[in-house]
N, C-alpha and C. Protein backbone atom coordinates (compact mmCIF):
# COMPACT_ATOMS: atom_id res chain seq x y z
N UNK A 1 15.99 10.23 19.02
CA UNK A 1 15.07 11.04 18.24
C UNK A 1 14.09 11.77 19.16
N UNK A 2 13.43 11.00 20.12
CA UNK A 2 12.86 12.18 21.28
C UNK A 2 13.32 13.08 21.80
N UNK A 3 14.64 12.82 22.40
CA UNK A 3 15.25 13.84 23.10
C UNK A 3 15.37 14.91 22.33
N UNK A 4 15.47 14.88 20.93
CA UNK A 4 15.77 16.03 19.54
C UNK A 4 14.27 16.78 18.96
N UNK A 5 13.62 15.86 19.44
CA UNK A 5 12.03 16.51 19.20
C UNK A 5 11.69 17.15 20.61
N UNK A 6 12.37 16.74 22.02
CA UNK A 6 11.89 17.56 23.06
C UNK A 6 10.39 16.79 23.22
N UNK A 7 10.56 15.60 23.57
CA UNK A 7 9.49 14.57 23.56
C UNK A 7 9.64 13.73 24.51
N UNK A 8 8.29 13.66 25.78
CA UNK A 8 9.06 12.64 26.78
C UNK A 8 8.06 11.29 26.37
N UNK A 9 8.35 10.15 26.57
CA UNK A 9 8.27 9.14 26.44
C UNK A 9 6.88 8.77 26.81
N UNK A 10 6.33 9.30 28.18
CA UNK A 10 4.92 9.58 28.05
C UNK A 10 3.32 10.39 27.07
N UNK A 11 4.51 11.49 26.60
CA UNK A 11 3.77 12.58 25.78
C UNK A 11 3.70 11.64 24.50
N UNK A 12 4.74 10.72 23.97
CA UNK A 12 4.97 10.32 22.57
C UNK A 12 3.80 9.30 22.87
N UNK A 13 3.59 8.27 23.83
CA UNK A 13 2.85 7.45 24.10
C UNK A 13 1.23 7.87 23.54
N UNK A 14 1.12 8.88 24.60
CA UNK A 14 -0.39 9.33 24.47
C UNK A 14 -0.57 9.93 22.88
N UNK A 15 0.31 10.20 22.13
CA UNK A 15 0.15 10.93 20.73
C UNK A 15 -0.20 9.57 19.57
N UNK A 16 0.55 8.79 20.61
CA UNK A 16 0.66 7.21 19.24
C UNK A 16 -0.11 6.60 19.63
N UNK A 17 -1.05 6.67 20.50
CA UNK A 17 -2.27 5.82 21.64
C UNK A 17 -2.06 4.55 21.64
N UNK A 18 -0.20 4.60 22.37
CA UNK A 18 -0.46 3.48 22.93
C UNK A 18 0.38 2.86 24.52
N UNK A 19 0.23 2.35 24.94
CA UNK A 19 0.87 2.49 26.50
C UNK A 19 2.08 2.62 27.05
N UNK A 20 2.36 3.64 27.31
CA UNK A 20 3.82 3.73 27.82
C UNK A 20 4.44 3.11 28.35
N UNK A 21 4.52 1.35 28.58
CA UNK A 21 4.70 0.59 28.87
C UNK A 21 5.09 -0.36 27.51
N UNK A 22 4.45 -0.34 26.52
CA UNK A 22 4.46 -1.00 25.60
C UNK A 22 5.35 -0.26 25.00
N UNK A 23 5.84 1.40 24.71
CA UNK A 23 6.25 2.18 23.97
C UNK A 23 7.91 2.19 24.31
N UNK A 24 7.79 1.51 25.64
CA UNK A 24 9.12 1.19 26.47
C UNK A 24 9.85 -0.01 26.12
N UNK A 25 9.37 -0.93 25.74
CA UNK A 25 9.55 -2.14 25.59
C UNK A 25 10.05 -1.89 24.09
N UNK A 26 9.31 -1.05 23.07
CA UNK A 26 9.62 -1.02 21.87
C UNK A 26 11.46 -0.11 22.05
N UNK A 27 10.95 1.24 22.62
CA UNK A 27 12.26 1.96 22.92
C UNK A 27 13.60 1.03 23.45
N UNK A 28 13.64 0.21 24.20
CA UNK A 28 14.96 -0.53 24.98
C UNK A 28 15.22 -2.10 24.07
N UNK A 29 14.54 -1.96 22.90
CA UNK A 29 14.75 -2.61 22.21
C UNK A 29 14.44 -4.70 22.01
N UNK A 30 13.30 -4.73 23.17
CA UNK A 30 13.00 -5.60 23.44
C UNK A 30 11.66 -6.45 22.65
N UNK A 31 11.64 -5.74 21.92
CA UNK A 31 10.01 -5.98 20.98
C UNK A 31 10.17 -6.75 20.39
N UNK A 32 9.92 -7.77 19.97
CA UNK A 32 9.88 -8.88 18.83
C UNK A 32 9.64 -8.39 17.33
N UNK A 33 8.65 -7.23 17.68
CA UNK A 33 7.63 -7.20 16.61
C UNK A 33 7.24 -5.51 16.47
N UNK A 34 7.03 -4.81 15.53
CA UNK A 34 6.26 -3.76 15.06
C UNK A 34 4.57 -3.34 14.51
N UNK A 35 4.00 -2.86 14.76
CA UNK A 35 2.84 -2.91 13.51
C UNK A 35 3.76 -2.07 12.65
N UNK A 36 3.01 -2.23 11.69
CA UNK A 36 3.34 -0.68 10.70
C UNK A 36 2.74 0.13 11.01
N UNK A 37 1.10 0.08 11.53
CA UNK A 37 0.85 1.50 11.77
C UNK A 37 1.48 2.28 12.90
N UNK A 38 1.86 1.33 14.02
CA UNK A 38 2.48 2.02 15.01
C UNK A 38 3.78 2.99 14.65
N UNK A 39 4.74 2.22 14.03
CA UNK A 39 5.68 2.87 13.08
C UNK A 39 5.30 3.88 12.56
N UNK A 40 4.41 3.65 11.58
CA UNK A 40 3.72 5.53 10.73
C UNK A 40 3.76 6.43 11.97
N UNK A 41 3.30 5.93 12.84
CA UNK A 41 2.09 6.98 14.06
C UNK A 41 3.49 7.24 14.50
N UNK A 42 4.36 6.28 14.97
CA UNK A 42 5.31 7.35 15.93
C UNK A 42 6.74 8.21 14.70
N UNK A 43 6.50 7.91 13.40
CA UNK A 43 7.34 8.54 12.60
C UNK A 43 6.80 9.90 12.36
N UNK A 44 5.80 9.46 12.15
CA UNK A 44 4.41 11.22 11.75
C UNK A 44 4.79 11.74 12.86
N UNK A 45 4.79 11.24 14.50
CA UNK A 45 4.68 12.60 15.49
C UNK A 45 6.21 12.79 15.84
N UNK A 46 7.16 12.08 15.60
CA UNK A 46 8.55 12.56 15.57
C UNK A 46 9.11 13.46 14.07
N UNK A 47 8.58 13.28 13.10
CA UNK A 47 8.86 14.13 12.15
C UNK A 47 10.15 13.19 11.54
N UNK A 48 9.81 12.04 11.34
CA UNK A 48 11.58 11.15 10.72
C UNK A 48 10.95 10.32 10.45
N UNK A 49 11.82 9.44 9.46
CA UNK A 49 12.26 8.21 8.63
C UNK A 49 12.30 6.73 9.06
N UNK A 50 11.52 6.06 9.48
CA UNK A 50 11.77 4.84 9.77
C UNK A 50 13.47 4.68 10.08
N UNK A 51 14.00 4.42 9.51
CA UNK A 51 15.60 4.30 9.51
C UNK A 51 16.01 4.81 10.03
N UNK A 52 15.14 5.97 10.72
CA UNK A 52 16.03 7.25 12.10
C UNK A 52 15.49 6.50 13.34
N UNK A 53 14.90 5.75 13.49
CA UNK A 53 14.62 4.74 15.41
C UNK A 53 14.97 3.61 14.96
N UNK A 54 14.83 3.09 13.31
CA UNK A 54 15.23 1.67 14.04
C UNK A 54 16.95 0.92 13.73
N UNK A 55 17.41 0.25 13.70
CA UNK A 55 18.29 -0.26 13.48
C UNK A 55 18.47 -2.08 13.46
N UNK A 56 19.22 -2.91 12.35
CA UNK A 56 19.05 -3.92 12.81
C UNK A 56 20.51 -4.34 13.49
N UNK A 57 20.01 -5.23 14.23
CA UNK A 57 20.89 -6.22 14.86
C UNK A 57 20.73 -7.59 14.83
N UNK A 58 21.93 -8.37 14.09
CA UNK A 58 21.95 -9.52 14.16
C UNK A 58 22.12 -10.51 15.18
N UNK A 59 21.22 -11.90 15.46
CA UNK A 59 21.16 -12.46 16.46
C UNK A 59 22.23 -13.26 17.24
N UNK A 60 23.17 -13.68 15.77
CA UNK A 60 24.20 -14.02 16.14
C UNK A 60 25.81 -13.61 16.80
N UNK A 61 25.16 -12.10 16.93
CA UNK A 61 26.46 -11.57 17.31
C UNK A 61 25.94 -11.28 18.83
């Protein structure tokens, strides 16, 4: 979804105020956890749907 908004990973950071480090961890799929507002904030500045970044994956597979 960034690459389609023309969004680098730093720029999305500073828009969602929060560390591009943390925003990395969410991106490579390593996060445990979400806020919701973070979610709103980076859906509002990508222009999409929850259901367009995330996906689930089950633990057992």
């Amino acid at each position: 979804m960034m690459a389609r908004r023309k969004i680098s990973l730093g720029e999305l950071a500073e828009k969602v105020d929060i560390t591009p480090a943390n925003l990395s961890i969410l991106k490579t799929g390593k996060a445990k956890a979400i806020r919701f507002s973070t979610l709103e904030a980076i859906c509002k500045v990508l222009d999409c749907q929850p259901g367009d970044i995330l996906e689930y994956k089950d633990d057992e597979e």
